[in-house]
Protein backbone atom coordinates (compact mmCIF):
# COMPACT_ATOMS: atom_id res chain seq x y z
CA UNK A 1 -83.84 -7.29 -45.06
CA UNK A 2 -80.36 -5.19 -45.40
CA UNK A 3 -81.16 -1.67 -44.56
CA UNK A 4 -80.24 0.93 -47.21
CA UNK A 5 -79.24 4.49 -47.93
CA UNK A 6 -78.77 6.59 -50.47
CA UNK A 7 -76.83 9.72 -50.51
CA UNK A 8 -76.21 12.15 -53.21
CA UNK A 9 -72.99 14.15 -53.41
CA UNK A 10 -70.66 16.31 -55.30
CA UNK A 11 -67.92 15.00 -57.71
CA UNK A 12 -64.81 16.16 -58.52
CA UNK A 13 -60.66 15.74 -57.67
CA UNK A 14 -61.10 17.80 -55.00
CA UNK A 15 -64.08 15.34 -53.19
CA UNK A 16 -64.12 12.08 -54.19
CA UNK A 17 -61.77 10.95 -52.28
CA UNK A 18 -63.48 10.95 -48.90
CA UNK A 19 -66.39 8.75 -50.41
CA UNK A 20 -64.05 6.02 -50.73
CA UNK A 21 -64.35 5.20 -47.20
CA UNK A 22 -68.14 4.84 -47.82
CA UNK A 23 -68.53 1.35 -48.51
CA UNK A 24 -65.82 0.49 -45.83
CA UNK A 25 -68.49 1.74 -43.13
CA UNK A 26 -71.26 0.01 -44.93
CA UNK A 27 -69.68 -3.08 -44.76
CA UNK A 28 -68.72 -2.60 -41.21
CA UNK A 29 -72.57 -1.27 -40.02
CA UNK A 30 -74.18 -4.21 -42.85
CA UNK A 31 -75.78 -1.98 -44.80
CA UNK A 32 -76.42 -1.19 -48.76
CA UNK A 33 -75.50 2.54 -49.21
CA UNK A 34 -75.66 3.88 -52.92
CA UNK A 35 -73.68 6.80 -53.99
CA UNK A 36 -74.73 9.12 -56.38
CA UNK A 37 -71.93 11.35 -57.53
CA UNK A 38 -72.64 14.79 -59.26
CA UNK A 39 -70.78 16.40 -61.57
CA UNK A 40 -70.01 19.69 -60.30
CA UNK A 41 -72.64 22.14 -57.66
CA UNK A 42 -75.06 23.45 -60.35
CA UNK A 43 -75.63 19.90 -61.54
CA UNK A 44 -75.87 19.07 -57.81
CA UNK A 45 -78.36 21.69 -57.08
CA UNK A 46 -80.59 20.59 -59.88
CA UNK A 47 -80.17 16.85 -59.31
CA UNK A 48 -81.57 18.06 -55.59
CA UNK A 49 -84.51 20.15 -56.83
CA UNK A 50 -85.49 17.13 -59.40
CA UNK A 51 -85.17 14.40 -56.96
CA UNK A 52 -86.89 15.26 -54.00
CA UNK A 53 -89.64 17.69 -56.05
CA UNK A 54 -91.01 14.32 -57.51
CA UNK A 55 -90.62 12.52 -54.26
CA UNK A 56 -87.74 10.03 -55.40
CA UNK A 57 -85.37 11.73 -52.78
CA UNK A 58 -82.23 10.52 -50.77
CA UNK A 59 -81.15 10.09 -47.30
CA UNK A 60 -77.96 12.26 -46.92
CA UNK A 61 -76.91 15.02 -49.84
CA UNK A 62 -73.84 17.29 -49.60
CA UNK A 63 -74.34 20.83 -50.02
CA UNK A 64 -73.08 24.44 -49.25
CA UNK A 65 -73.87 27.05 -47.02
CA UNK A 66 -75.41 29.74 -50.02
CA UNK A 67 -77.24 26.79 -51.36
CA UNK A 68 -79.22 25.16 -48.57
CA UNK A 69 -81.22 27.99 -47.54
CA UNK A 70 -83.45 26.83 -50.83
CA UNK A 71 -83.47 23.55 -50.29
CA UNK A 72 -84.09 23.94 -46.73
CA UNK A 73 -87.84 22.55 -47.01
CA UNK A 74 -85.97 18.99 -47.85
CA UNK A 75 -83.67 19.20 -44.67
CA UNK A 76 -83.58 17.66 -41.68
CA UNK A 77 -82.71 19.66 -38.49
CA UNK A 78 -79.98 18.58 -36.77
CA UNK A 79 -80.70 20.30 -33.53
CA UNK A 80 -81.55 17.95 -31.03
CA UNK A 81 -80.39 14.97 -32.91
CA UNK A 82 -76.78 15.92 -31.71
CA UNK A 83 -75.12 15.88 -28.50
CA UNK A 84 -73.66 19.92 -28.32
CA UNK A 85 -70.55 17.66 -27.19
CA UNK A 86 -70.65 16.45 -30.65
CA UNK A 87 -70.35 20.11 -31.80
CA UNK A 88 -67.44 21.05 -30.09
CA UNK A 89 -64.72 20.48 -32.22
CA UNK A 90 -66.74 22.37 -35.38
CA UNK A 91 -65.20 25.87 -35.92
CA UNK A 92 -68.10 28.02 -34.88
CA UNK A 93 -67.92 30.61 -37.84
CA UNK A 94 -68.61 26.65 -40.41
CA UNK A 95 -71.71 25.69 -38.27
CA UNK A 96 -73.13 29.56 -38.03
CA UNK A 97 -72.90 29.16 -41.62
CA UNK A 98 -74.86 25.82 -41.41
CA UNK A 99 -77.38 27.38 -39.70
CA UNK A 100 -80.73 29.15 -41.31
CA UNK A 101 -82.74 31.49 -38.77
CA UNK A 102 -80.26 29.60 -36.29
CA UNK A 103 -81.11 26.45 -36.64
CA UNK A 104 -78.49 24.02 -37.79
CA UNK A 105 -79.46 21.89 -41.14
CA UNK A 106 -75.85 20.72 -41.97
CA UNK A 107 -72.51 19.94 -40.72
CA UNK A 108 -69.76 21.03 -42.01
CA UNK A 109 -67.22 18.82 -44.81
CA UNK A 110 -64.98 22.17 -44.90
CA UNK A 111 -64.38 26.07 -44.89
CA UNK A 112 -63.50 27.05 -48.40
CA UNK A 113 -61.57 30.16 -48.77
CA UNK A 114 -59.18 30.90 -51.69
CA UNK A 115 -55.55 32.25 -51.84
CA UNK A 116 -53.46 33.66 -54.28
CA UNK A 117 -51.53 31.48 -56.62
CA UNK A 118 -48.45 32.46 -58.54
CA UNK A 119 -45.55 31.33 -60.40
CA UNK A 120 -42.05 31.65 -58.43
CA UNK A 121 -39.59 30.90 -61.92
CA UNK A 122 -42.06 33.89 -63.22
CA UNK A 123 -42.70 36.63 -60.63
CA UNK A 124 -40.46 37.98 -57.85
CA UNK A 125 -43.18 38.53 -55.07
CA UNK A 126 -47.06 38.08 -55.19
CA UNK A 127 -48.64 41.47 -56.64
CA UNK A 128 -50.12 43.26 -53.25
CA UNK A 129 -53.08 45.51 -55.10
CA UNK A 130 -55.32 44.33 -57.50
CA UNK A 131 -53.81 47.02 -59.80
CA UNK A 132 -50.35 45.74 -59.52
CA UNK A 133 -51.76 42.24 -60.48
CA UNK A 134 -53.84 43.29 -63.45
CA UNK A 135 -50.66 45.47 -64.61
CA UNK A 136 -48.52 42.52 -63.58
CA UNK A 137 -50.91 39.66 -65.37
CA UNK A 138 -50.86 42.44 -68.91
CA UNK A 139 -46.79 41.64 -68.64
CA UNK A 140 -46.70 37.80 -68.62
CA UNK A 141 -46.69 35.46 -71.98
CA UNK A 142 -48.58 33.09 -72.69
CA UNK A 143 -51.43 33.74 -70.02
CA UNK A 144 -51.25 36.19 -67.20
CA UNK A 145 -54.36 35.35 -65.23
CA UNK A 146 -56.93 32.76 -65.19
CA UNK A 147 -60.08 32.71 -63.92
CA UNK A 148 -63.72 30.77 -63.99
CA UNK A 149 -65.68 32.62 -66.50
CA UNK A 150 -69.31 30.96 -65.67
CA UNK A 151 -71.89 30.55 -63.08
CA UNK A 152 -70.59 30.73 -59.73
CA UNK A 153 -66.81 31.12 -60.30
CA UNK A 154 -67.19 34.52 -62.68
CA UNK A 155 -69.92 35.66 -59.75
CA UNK A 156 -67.06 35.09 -57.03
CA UNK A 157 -64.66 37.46 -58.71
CA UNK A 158 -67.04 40.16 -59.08
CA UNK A 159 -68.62 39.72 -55.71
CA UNK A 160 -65.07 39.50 -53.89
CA UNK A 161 -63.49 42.87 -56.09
CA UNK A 162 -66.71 44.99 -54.95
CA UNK A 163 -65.99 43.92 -51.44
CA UNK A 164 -62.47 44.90 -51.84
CA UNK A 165 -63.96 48.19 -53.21
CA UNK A 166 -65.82 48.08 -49.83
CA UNK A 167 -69.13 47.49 -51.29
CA UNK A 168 -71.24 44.40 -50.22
CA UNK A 169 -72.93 43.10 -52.70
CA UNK A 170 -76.40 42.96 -51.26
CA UNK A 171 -78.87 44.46 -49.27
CA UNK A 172 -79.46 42.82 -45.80
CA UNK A 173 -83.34 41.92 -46.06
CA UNK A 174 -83.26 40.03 -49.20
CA UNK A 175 -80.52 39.71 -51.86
CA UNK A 176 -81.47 42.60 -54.10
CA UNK A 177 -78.14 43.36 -55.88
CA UNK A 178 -77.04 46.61 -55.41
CA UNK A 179 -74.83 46.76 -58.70
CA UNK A 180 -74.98 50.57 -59.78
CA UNK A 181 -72.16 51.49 -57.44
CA UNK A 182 -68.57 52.67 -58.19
CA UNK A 183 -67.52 49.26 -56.76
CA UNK A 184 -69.56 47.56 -59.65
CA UNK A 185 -68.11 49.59 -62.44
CA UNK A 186 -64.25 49.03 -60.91
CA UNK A 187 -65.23 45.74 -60.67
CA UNK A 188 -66.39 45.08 -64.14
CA UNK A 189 -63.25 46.98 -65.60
CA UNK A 190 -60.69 44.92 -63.50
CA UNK A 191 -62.48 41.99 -64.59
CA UNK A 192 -62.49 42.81 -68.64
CA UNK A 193 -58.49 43.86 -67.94
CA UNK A 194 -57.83 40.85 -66.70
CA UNK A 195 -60.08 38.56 -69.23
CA UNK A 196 -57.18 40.25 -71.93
CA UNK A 197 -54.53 38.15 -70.24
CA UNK A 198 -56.70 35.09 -70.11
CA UNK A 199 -56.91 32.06 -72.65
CA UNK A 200 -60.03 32.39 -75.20
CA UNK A 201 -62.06 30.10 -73.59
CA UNK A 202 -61.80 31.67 -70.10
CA UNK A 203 -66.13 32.16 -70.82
CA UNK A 204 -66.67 28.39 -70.54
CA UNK A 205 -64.78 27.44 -67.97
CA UNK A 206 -65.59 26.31 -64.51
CA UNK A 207 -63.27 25.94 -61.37
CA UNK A 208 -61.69 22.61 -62.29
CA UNK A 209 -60.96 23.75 -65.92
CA UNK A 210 -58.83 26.97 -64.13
CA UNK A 211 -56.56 24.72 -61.82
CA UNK A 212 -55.47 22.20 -65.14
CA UNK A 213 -54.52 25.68 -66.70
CA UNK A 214 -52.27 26.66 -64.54
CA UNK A 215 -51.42 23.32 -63.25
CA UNK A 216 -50.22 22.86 -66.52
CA UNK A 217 -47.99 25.98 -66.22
CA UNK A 218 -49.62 27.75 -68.75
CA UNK A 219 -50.41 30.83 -66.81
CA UNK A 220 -48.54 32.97 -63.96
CA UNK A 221 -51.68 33.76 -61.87
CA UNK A 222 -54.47 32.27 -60.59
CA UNK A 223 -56.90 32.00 -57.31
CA UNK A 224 -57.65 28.76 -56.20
CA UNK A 225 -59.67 26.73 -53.13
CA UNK A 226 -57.64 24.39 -50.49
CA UNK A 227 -58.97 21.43 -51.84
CA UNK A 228 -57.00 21.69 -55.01
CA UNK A 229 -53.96 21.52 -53.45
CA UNK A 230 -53.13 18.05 -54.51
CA UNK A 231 -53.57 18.97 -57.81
CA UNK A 232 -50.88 21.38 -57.98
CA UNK A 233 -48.10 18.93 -55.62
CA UNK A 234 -48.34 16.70 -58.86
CA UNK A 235 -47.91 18.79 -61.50
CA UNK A 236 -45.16 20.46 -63.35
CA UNK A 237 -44.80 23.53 -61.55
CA UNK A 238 -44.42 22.23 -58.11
CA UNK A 239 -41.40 23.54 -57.32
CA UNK A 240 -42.33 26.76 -59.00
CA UNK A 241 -45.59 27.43 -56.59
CA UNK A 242 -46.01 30.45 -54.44
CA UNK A 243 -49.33 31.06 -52.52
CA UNK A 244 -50.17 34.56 -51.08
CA UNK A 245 -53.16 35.94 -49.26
CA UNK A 246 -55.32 38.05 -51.87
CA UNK A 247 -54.69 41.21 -53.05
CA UNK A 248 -55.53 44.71 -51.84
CA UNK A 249 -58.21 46.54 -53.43
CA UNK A 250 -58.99 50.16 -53.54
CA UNK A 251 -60.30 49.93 -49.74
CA UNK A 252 -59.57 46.75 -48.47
CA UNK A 253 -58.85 43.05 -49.07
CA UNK A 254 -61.81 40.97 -49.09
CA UNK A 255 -62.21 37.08 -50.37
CA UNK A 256 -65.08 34.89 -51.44
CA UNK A 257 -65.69 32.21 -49.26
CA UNK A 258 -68.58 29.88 -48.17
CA UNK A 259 -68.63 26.01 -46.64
CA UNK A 260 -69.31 22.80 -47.68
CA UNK A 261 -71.68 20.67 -45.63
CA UNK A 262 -73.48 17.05 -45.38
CA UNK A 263 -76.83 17.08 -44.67
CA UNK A 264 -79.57 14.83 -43.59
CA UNK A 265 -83.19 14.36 -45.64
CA UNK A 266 -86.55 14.76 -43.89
CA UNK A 267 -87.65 12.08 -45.44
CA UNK A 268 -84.80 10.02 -44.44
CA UNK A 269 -86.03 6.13 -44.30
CA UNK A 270 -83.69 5.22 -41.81
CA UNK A 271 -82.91 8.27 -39.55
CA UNK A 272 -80.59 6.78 -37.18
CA UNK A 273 -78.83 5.12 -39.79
CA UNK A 274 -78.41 8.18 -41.64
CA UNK A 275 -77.11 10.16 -39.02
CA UNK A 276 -74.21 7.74 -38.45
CA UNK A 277 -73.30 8.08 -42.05
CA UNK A 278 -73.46 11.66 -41.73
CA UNK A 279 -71.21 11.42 -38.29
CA UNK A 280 -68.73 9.01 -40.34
CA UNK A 281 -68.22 11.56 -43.06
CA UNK A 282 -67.93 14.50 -40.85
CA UNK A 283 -65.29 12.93 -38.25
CA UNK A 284 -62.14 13.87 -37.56
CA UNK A 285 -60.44 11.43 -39.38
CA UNK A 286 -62.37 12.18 -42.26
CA UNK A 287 -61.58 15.55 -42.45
CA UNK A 288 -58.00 14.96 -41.86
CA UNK A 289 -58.31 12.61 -44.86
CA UNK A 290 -59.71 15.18 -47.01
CA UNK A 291 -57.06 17.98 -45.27
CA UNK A 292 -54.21 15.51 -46.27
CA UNK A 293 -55.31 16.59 -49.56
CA UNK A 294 -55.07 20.60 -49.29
CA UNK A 295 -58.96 20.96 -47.64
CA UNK A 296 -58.94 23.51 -44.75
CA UNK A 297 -61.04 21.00 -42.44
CA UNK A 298 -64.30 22.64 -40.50
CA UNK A 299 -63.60 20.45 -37.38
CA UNK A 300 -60.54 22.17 -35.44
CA UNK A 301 -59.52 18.71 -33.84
CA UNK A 302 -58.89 17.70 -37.49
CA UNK A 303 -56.66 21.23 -38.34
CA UNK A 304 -54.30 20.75 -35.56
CA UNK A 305 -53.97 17.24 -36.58
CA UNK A 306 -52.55 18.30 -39.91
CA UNK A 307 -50.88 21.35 -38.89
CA UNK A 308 -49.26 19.00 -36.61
CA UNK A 309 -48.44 16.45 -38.96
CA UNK A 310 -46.54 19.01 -41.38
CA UNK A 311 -42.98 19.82 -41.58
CA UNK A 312 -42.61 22.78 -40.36
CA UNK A 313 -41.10 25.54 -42.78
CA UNK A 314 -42.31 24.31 -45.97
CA UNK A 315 -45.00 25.66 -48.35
CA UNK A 316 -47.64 23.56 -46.94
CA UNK A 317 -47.28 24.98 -43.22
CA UNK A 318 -46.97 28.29 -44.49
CA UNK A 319 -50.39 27.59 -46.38
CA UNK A 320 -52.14 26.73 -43.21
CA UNK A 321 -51.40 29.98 -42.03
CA UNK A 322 -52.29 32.26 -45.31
CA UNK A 323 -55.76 30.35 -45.09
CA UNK A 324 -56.11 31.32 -41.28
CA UNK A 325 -55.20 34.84 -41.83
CA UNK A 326 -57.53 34.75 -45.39
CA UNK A 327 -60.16 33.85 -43.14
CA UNK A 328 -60.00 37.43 -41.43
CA UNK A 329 -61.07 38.65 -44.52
CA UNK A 330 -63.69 36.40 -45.82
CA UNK A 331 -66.64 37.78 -47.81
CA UNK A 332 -69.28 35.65 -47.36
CA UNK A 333 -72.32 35.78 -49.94
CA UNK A 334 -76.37 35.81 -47.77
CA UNK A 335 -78.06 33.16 -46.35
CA UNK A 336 -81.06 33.14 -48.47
CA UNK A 337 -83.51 30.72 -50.08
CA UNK A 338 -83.76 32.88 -53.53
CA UNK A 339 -80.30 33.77 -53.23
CA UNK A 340 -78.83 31.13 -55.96
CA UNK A 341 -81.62 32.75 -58.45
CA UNK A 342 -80.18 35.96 -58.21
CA UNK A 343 -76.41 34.76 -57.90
CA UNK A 344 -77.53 33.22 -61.96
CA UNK A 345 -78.80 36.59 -62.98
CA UNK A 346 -75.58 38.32 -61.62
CA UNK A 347 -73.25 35.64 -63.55
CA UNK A 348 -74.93 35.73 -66.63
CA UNK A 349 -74.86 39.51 -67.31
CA UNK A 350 -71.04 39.05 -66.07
CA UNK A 351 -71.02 36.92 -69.19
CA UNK A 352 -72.56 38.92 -71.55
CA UNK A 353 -70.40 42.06 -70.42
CA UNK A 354 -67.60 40.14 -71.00
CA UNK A 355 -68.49 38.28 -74.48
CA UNK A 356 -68.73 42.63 -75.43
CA UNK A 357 -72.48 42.14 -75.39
CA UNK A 358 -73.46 44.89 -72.80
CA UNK A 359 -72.07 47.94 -71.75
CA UNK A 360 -70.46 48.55 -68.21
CA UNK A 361 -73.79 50.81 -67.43
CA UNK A 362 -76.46 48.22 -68.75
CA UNK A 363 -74.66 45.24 -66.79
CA UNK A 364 -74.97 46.93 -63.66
CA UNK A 365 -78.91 48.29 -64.14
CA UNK A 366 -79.70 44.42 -65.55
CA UNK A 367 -77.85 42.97 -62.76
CA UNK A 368 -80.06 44.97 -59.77
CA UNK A 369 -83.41 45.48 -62.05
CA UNK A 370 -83.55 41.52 -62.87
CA UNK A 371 -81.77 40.08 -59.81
CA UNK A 372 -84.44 42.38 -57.54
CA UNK A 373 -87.15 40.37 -59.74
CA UNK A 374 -85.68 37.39 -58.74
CA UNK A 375 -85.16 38.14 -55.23
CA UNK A 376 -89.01 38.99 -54.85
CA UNK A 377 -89.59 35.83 -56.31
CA UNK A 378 -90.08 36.79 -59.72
């Protein structure tokens, strides 16, 4: 009898096409391996908790680093099942973001950190301070800036502006928001300036919806992730793109960022077999597959491969080096397993701020009074 997987993984442009080398290694190791593809993470996260909470789980699942803390109880350590020669070539800051209490339940598909996006034909030079780029979104028809305006995109924005008003987010011990801070109220009033210059239905939109905006050429500003790269090298404002490193905020320049990862099931029916699916889709020609199309790889074998393999002086080799230097300024969001409970809380009273629903004061007492109830397991 055939041996079999199944793995469970996130869909999108910016993904799918690694997984089309899956049934290529199937065929080559003889085995049956079913994809499941999920639509975005939040449906991930929930096809996750469903799946293996009623026992019907899966042998391999992608993830991210803020999300696998809680479903950590489902994960298979990886420590010990890999040679440390194996781990070499991982940047060290993507597997210390695999790891929980240091041990390592993933490896990593990618560092995700975003840069600045803006139209050439529109705008002279990238804005340097967040002021300049709200004042300079306000002056620029149809759209100025566009931006997710739901669940973890909206909670990025705000996170990443009260770091650049040199407030983290959250307490160290668990992730009790600590909102009611002049970082939280600048935050909240750059964000509600900048939802003026956005299209009406900024409040439904997710990460994917964003990049066909301004793809489109609809708007002069944006933020986006590496992996949407491709996107924009096929679409009507090509010639027209300019990529910066964020903007400056009141005290410094700080940018969302996390990791992607593959990881393996505990109650993987096949362990060995799993693993080598997880080594396949973690190699260095897989990330260089997936870097081919704008991902900043988490294997540093696979980034000097592409840096190697672009012309130099263009826009994609000066890319490469915005997303090293945005990496100096990352802002990464805590390891925790009730962390994506709270991160809801936060992005939800973002929302309701934003729909006029709240005022600047109750949004930022909600935000720490029921994301602390959620952090204490409430």
């Amino acid at each position: 009898m055939r041996s079999r997987l199944r793995a469970l993984v996130v869909g999108g442009p910016m993904y799918d096409g690694l997984y089309a080398t899956i049934e290529p290694f199937a065929r080559q190791e003889k085995v049956e391996i079913e994809v499941v593809r999920a639509d975005n993470h939040p449906d991930l996260n929930r096809r996750i908790t469903e799946a293996f909470g009623q026992g019907a789980g899966f042998d391999l699942i992608s993830t991210h680093s803020k999300f696998a803390p809680a479903q950590q109880q489902w994960l298979q350590p990886l420590d010990g099942l890999l040679d440390s020669r194996e781990l070499v070539n991982f940047d060290p800051r993507a597997l210390e973001l695999a790891r929980i209490e240091g041990a390592l339940f993933g490896l990593p598909r990618n560092m995700d950190i975003k840069l600045l996006h803006y139209r050439t034909d529109r705008l002279q030079e990238a804005p340097q301070s967040w002021e300049s780029l709200v004042q300079t979104a306000q002056s620029q028809p149809p759209f100025g800036f566009v931006f997710p305006g739901k669940g973890s995109g909206i909670f990025g924005h705000f996170f990443e502006l009260c770091g650049s008003a040199g407030h983290y987010l959250y307490e160290t011990e668990l992730p009790r928001p600590q909102a009611q801070h002049p970082a939280g109220r600048w935050a909240l009033e750059t964000l509600a300036a900048l939802l003026k210059t956005a299209p009406r239905e900024t409040l439904e939109w997710e990460f994917d919806a964003v990049t066909a905006c301004f793809a489109a050429g609809e708007a002069s500003l944006t933020t986006d992730w590496p992996g949407s790269f491709h996107r924009y090298r096929a679409s009507p404002i090509r010639d027209h793109l300019g990529l910066a490193l964020y903007p400056v905020g009141p005290v410094r320049r700080a940018t969302y960022a996390g990791s992607h990862t593959f990881a393996l099931a505990r109650s993987a029916r096949d362990l060995p077999l799993a693993l080598a699916l997880l080594r396949h889709l973690t190699s260095r020609e897989a990330q260089l597959l997936e870097a081919r199309q704008g991902t900043l790889p988490g294997r540093r074998d696979a980034l000097a491969a592409i840096r190697s393999e672009t012309p130099p002086h263009t826009l994609e080799a000066s890319r490469w080096d915005l997303l090293k230097q945005a990496l100096e300024y990352a802002w990464f969001p805590p390891k925790h397993p009730r962390y994506p409970a709270v991160e809801a809380v936060v992005s939800e009273n973002l929302r309701a701020f934003l729909r006029g629903e709240q005022s600047v004061e109750t949004t930022l007492e909600r935000m720490d009074r029921e994301g602390g109830q959620k952090a204490e397991g409430g």
